[in-house]
Protein backbone atom coordinates (compact mmCIF):
# COMPACT_ATOMS: atom_id res chain seq x y z
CA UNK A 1 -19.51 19.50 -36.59
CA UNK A 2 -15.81 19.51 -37.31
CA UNK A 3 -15.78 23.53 -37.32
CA UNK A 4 -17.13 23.20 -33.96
CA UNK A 5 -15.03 20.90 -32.69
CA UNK A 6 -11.76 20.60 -34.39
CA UNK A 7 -9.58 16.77 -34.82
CA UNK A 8 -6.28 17.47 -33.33
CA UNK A 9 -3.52 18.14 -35.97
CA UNK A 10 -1.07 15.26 -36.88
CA UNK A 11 1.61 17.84 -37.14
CA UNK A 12 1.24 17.96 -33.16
CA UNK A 13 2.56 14.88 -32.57
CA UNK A 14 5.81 14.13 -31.48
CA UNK A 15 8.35 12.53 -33.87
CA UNK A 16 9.30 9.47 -31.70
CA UNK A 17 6.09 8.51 -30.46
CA UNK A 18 5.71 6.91 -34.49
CA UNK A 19 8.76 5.19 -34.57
CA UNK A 20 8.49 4.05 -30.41
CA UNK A 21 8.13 0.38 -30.20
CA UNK A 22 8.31 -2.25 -27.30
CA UNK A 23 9.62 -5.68 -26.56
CA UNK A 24 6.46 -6.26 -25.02
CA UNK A 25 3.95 -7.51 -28.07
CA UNK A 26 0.57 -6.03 -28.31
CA UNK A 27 -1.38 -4.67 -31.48
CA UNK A 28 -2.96 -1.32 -32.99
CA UNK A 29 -5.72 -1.60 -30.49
CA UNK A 30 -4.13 -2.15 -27.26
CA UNK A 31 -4.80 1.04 -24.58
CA UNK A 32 -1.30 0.52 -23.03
CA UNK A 33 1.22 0.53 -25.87
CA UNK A 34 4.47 2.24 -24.68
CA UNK A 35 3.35 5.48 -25.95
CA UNK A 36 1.36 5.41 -23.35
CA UNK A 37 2.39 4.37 -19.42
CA UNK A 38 -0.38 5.09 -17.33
CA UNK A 39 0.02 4.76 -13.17
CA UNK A 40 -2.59 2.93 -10.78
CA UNK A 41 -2.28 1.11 -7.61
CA UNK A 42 -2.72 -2.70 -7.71
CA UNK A 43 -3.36 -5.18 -4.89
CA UNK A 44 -0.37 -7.73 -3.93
CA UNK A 45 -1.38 -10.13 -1.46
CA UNK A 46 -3.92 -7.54 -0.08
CA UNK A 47 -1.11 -4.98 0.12
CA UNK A 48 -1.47 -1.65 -2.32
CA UNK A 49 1.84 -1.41 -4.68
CA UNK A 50 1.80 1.70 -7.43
CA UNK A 51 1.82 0.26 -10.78
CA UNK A 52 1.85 1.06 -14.38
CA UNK A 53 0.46 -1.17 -17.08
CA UNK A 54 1.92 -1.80 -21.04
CA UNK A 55 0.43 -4.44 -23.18
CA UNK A 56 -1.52 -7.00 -21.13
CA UNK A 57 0.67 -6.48 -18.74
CA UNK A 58 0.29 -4.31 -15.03
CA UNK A 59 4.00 -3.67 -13.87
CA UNK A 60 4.65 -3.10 -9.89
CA UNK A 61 6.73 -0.19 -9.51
CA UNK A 62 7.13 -1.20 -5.78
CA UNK A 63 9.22 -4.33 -7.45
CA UNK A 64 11.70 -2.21 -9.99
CA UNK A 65 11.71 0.62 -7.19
CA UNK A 66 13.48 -2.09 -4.70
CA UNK A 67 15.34 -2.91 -7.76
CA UNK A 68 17.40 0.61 -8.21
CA UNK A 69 15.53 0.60 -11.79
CA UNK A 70 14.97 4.23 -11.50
CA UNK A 71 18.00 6.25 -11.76
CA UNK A 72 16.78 9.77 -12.97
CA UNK A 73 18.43 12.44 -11.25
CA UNK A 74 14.84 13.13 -9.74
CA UNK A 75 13.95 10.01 -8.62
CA UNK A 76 16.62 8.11 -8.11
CA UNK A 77 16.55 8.79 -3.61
CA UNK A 78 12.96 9.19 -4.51
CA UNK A 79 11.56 6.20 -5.92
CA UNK A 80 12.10 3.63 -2.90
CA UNK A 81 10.05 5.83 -0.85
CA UNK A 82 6.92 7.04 -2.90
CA UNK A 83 6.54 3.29 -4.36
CA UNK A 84 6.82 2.41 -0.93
CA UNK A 85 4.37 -1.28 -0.10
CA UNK A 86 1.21 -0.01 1.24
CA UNK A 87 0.81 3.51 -0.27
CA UNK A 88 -1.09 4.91 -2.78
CA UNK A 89 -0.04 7.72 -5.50
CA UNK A 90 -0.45 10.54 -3.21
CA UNK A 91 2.98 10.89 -2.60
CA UNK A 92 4.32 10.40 -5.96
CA UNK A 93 1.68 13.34 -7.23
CA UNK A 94 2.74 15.71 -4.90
CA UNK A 95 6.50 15.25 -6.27
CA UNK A 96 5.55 17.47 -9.73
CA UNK A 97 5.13 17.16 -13.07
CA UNK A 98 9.03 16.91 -13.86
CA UNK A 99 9.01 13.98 -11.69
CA UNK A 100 6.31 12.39 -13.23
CA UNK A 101 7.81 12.85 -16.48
CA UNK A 102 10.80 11.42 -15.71
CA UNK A 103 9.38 8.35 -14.04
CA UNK A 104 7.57 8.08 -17.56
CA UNK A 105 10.46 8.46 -19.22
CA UNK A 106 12.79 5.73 -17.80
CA UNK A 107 9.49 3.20 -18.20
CA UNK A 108 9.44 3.54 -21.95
CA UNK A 109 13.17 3.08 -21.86
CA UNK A 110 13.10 -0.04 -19.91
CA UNK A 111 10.23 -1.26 -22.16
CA UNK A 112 12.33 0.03 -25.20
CA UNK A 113 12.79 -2.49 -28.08
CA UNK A 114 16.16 -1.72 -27.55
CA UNK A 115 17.03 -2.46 -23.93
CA UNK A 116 17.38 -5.19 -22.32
CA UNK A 117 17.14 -4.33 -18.88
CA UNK A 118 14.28 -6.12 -17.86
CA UNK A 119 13.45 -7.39 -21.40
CA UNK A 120 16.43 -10.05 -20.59
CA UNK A 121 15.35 -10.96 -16.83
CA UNK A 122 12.91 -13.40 -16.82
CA UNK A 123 13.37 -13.60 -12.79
CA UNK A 124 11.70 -9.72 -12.53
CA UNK A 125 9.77 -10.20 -15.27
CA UNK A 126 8.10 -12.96 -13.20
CA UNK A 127 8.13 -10.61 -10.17
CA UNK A 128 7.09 -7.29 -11.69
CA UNK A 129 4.75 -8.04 -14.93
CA UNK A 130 1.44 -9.55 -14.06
CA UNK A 131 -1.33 -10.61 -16.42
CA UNK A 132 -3.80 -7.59 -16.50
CA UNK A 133 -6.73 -10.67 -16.64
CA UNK A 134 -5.70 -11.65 -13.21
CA UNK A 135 -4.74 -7.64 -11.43
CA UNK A 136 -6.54 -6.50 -8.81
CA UNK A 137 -7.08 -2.85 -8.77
CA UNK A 138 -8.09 -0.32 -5.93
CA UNK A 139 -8.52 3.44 -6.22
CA UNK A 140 -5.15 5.07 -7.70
CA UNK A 141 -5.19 7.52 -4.68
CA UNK A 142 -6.04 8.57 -1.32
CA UNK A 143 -9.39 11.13 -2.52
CA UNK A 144 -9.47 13.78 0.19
CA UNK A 145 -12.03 16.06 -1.98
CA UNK A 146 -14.25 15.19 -4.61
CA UNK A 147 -15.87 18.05 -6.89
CA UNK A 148 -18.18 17.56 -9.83
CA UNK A 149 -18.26 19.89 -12.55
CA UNK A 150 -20.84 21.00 -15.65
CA UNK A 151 -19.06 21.94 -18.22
CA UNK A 152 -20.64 20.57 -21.33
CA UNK A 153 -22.74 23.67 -22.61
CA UNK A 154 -24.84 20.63 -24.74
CA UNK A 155 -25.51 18.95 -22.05
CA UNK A 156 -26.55 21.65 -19.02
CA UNK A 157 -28.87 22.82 -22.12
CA UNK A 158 -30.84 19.79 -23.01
CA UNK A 159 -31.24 19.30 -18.82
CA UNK A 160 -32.52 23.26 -18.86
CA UNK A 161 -35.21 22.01 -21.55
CA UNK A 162 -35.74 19.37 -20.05
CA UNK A 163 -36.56 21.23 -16.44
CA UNK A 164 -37.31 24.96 -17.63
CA UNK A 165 -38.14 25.32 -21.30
CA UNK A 166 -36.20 26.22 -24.34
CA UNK A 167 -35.61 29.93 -23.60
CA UNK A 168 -34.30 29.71 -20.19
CA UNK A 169 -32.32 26.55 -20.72
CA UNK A 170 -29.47 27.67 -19.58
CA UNK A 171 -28.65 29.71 -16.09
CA UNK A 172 -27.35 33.12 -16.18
CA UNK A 173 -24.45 32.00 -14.46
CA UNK A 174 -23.18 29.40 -16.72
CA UNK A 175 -21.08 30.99 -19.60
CA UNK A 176 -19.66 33.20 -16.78
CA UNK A 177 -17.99 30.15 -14.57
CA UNK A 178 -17.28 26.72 -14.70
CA UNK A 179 -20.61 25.30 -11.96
CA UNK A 180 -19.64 22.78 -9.77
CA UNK A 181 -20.29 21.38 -6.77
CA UNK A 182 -18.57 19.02 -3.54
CA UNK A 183 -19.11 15.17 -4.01
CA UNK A 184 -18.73 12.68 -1.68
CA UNK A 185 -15.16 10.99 -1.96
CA UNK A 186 -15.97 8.37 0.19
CA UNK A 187 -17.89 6.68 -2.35
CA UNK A 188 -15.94 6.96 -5.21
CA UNK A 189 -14.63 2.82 -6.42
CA UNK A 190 -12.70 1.35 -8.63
CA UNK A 191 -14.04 -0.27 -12.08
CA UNK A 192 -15.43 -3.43 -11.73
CA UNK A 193 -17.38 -2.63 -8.38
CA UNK A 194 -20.85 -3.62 -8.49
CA UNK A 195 -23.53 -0.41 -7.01
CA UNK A 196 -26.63 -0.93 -5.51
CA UNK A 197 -29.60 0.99 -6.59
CA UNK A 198 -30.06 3.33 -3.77
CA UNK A 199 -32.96 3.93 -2.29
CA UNK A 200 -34.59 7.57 -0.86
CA UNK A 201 -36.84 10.27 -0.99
CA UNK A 202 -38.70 10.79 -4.08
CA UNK A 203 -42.10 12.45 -4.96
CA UNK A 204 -43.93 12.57 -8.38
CA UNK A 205 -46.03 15.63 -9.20
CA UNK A 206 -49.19 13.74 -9.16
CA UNK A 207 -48.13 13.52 -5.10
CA UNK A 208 -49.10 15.14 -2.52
CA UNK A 209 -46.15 14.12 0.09
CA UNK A 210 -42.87 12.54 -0.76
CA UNK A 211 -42.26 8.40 -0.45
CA UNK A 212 -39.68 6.39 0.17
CA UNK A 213 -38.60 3.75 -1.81
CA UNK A 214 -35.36 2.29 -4.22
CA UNK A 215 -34.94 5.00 -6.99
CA UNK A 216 -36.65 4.32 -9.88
CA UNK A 217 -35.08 6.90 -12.62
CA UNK A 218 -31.24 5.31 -12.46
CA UNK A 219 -28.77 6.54 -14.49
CA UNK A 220 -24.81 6.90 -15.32
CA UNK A 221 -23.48 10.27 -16.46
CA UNK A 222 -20.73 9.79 -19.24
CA UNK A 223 -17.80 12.01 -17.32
CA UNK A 224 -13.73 12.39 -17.30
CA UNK A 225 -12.08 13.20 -14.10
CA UNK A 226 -8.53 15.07 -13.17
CA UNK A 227 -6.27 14.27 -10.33
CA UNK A 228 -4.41 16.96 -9.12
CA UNK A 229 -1.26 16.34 -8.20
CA UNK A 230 0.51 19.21 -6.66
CA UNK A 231 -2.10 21.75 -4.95
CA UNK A 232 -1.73 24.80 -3.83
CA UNK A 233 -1.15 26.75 0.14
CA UNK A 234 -4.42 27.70 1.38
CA UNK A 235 -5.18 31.50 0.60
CA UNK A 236 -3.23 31.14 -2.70
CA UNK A 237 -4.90 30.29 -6.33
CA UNK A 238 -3.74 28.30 -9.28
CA UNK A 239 -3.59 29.95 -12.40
CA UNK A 240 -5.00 29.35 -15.40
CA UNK A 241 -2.24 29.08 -17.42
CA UNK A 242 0.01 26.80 -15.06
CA UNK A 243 -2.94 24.89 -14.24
CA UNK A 244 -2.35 22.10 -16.85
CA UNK A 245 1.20 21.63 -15.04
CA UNK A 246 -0.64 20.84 -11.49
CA UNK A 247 -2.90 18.42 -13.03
CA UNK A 248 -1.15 14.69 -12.94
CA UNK A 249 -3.90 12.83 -15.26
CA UNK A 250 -7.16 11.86 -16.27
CA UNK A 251 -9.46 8.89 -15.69
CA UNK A 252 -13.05 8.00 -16.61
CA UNK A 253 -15.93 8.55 -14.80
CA UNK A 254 -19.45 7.71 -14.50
CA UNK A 255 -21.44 9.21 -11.96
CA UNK A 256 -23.97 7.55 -10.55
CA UNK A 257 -27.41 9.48 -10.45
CA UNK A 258 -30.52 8.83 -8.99
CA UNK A 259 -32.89 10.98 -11.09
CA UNK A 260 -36.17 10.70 -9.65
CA UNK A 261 -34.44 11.19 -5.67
CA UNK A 262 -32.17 14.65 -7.01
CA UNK A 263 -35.58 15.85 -8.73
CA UNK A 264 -37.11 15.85 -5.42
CA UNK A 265 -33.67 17.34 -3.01
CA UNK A 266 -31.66 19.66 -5.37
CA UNK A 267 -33.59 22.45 -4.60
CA UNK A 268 -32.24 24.63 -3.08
CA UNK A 269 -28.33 23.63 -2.16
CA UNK A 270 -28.05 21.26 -5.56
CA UNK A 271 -27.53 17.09 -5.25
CA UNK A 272 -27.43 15.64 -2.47
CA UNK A 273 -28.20 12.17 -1.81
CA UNK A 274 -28.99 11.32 -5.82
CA UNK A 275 -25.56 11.63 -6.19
CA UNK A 276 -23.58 10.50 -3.21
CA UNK A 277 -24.01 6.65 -3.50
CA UNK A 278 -21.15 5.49 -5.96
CA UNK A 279 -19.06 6.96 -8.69
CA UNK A 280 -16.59 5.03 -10.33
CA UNK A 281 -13.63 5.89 -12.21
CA UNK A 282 -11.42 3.41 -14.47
CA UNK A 283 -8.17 2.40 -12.61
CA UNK A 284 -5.82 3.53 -15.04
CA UNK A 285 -4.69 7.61 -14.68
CA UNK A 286 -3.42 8.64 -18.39
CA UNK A 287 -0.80 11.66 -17.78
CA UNK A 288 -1.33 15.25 -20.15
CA UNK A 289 2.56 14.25 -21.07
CA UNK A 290 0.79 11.28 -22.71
CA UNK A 291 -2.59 12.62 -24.28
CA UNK A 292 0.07 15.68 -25.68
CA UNK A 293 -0.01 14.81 -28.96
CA UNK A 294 -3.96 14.81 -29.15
CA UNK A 295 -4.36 18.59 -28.53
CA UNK A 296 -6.69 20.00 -30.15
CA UNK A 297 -8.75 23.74 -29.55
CA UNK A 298 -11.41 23.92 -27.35
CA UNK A 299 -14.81 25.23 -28.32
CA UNK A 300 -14.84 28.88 -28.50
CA UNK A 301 -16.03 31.02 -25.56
CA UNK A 302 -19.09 33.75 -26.05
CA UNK A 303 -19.14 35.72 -23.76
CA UNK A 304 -15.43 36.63 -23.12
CA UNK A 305 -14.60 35.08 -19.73
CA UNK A 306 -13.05 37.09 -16.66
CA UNK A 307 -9.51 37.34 -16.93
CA UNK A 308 -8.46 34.87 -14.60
CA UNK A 309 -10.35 32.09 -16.49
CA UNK A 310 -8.49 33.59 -19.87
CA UNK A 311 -6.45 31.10 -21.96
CA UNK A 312 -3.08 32.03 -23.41
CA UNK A 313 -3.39 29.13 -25.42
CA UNK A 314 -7.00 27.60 -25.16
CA UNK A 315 -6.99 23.48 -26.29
CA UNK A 316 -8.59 20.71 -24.89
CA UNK A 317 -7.75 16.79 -25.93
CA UNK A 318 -9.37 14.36 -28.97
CA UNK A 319 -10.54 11.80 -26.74
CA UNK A 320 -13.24 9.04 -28.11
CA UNK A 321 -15.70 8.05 -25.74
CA UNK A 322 -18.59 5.49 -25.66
CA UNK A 323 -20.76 3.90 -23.18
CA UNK A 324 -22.73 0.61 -23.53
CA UNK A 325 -25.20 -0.97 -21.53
CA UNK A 326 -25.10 -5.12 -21.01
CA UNK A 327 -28.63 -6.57 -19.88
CA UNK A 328 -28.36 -9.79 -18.13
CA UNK A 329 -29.89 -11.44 -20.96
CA UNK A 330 -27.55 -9.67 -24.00
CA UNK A 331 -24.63 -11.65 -24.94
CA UNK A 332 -23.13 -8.14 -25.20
CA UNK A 333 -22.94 -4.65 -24.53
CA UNK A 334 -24.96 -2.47 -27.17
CA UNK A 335 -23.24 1.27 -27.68
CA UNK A 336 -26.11 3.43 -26.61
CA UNK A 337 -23.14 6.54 -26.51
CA UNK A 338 -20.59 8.05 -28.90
CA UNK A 339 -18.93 11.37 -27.41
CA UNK A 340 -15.94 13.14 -27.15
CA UNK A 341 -13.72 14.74 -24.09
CA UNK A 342 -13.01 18.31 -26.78
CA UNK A 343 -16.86 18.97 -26.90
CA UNK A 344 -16.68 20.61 -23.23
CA UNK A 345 -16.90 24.23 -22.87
CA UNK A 346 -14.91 24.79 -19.80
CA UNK A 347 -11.26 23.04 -20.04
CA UNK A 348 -9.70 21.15 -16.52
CA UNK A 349 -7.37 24.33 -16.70
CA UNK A 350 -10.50 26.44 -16.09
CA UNK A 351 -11.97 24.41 -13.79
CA UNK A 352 -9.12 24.61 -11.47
CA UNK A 353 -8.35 27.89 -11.52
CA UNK A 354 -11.74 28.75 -10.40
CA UNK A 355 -11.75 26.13 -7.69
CA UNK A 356 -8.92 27.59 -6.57
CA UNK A 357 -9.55 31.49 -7.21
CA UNK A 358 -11.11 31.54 -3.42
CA UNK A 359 -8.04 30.74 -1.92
CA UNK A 360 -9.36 27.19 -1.47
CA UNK A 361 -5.87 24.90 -1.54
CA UNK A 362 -6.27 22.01 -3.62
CA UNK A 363 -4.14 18.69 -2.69
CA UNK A 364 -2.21 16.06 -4.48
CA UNK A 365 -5.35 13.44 -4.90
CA UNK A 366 -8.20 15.04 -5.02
CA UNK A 367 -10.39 14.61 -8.01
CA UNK A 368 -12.38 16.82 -10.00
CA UNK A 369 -15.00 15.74 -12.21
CA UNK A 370 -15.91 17.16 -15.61
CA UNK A 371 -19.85 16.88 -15.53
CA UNK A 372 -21.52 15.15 -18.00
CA UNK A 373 -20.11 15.37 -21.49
CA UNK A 374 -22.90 15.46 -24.13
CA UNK A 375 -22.11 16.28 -27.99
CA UNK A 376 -24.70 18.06 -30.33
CA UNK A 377 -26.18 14.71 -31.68
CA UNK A 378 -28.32 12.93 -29.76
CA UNK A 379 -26.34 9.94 -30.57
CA UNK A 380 -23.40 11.78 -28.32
CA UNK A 381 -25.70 12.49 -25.10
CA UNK A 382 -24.06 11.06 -22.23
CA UNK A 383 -26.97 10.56 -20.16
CA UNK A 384 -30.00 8.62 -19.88
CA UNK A 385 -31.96 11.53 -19.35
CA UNK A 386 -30.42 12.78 -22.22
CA UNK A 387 -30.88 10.00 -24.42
CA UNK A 388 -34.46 8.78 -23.23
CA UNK A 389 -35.43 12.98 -23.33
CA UNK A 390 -36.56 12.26 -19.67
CA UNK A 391 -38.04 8.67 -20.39
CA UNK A 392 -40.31 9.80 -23.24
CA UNK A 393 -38.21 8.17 -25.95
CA UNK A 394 -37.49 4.53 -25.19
CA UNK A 395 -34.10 3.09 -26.63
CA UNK A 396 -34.49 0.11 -28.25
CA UNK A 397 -31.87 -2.77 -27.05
CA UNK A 398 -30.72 -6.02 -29.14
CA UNK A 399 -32.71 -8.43 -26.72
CA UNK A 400 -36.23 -6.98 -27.80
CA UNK A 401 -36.27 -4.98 -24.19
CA UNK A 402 -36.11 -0.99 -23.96
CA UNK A 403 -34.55 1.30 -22.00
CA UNK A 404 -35.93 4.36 -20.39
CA UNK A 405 -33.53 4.46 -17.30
CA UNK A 406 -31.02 1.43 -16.33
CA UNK A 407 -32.57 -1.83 -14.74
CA UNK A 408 -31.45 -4.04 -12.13
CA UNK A 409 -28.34 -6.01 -13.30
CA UNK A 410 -27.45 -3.88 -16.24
CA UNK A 411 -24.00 -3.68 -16.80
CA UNK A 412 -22.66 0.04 -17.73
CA UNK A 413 -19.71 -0.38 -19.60
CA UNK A 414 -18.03 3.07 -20.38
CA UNK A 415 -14.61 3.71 -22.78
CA UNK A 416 -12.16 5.96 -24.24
CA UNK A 417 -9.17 6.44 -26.15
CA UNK A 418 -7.43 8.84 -28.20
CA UNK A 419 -6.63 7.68 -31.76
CA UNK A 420 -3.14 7.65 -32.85
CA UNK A 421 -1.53 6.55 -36.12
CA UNK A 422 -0.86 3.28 -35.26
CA UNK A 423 -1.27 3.15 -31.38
CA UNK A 424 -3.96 4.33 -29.20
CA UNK A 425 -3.86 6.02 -25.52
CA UNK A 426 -6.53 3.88 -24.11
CA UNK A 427 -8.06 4.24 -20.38
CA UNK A 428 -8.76 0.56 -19.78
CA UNK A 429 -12.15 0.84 -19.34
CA UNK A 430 -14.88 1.77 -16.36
CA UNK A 431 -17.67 -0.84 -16.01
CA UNK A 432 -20.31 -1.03 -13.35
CA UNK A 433 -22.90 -3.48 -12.79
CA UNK A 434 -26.60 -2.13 -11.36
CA UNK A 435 -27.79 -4.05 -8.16
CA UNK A 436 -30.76 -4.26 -7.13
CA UNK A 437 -31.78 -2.18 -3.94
CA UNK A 438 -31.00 -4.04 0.05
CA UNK A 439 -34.01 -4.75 1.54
């Protein structure tokens, strides 16, 4: 429903991101063209280094820091030290969004088709530019607080059918305030890490008492997730309309849920266990400066919120998501997902502002999760739940096999990018393979 949920506007788009092009080769598809620059935190010899990535490329800012490659009037006596061996982003999030943008900018100039900085040093090159293939990533950041959000009105609906019938769907509360709740940040790993299925209390209504056993109702929840990069003192609040400049990026998320184990806890204090046992983001953190030019409005608000959560200028971002599932026996993954980042009701500006409204200080690294994002087709639920309707529609998978809920040694393979003419802003990916549970 395009009047729903508007395409961002070409006219948007900054002039030179069309006419931007690289030394390093790539094609239309690519998720790291220069346009792009995203920042992670690789693994060198064991040792964390903060990176970026163009092409198939990850670049160690560690190795052009030690260089004197970044000679911004912002980072130049700053550089050495936050791309210091052995730390993660943390530091470099805390510096501010001018900072970041800076760093950005003197990356797309070194990668510039016309500079030959680095283009013409095949020693750094060798030193700095690694085959993506052959990176090993870690979690971009030190996590100090995890929150999950539920901010897709399609989504918290088709649950409130699911659980409470059609006319109380959703809770009083929701069109109010963005509903969230504290994760676990201990748990949250890096694409590519395999999760065991966990195992805990569950109890059908057929039961009289509650077993134990490995959950049997496993899902992933389709979900984007914010870093913030500078927070706020405790007993002050961020607003809502210089929340955008606190937030350093986005990554994707799935979140782990065992269905049949939250079903059982969640009442009264919410998930507990069902959701504390992995989440896993892509390694990859795409800045706002980047995703810019695919601003588009957010869905429109009924009732009128409170004035703190009130939008001088209310957009979200076009971002295309999809998740596929990979059974051991499928040669690949079949798309059981098509969504998009602009169908959520409350924006990351919202959600922070609230977070914060208490006085609660926020700090460079934590992450806050959007909740599951679900379209109005079912073809754009971004669930399980959602798209089995609680395991009473089967989906039907290229191997002849059916899903209800995920199996043992699926592979959930989630993506997104934002569609440029010519280029994309990709995120790399987030993939997770379902273990069975320990004895």
């Amino acid at each position: 429903d395009t009047r729903a949920y508007p395409r961002a506007s070409a006219s948007r788009l900054f002039l030179d991101i069309f006419t931007m092009t690289s030394w390093v080769q790539y094609d239309e598809t690519c998720h790291f063209p220069i346009q792009n620059i995203p920042f992670g935190v690789i693994l060198v010899n064991g040792v964390p280094h903060a990176a970026t990535a163009i092409g198939s490329f990850a670049v160690d800012l560690t190795v052009l820091a030690s260089e004197g490659l970044f000679q911004g009037p912002l980072m130049k006596e700053k550089a050495r030290t936050v791309f210091a061996p052995g730390l993660h982003l943390n530091a470099f999030m805390s510096l501010g969004k001018q900072h970041w943008r800076e760093t950005r900018q003197t990356l797309q100039a070194l990668f510039s088709a016309n500079n030959g900085t680095l283009e013409n040093n095949k020693e750094l090159q060798a030193r700095a530019m690694i085959p993506l293939a052959s990176v090993q990533n870690t979690v971009p950041a030190k996590i100090g607080d995890y929150t999950d959000f539920y901010s897709s009105k399609e989504h918290a609906t088709n649950v409130g059918i699911m659980f409470r019938g059609k006319d109380n769907a959703l809770m009083p509360n929701w069109v109010h305030l963005p509903v969230g709740y504290h994760g676990r940040s201990s748990s949250i790993v890096v694409s590519g890490t395999d999760v065991h299925r966990p195992k805990g209390q569950t109890k059908a209504d057929t039961d009289d008492a509650p077993k134990f056993s490995p959950c049997k109702l496993m899902d992933f929840e389709l979900e984007m997730a914010f870093f913030v990069g500078q927070g706020n003192d405790l007993g002050e609040s961020v607003d809502v309309n210089e929340a955008n400049d606190k937030i350093f990026g986005i990554v994707l998320m799935n979140d782990w849920s065992a269905r049949d184990i939250q079903k059982w806890e969640y009442v009264p204090l919410g998930p507990f266990n069902a959701k504390n046992f992995a989440t896993t983001i892509s390694p990859w953190i795409i800045t706002l400066d980047a995703l810019e030019p695919f601003k588009c409005p957010a869905p429109e608000q009924d009732p009128a919120v409170l004035p703190y959560l009130q939008e001088k200028s209310r957009e979200t971002f076009d971002i295309n998501l999809t998740v596929g599932i990979q059974g051991p026996q499928m040669a690949e993954a079949h798309t059981v997902c098509q969504s998009n980042f602009k169908y959520l009701y409350w924006t990351m500006a919202q959600q922070l502002a609230h977070h914060s409204v208490t006085g609660c200080n926020m700090q460079a690294g934590d992450l806050c999760g959007s909740g599951t994002i679900s379209g109005q087709e079912p073809t754009s639920f971004g669930s399980m739940l959602e798209l089995s309707w609680r395991g009473s529609k089967p989906l039907p998978m290229p191997d002849g096999t059916e899903r209800k809920f995920l199996q043992d040694n699926d592979t959930v393979i989630m993506d997104g990018y934002a569609q440029g003419n010519g280029f994309r802003i990709g995120f790399g990916g987030c993939v997770g393979k379902v273990l069975p549970a320990k004895p």
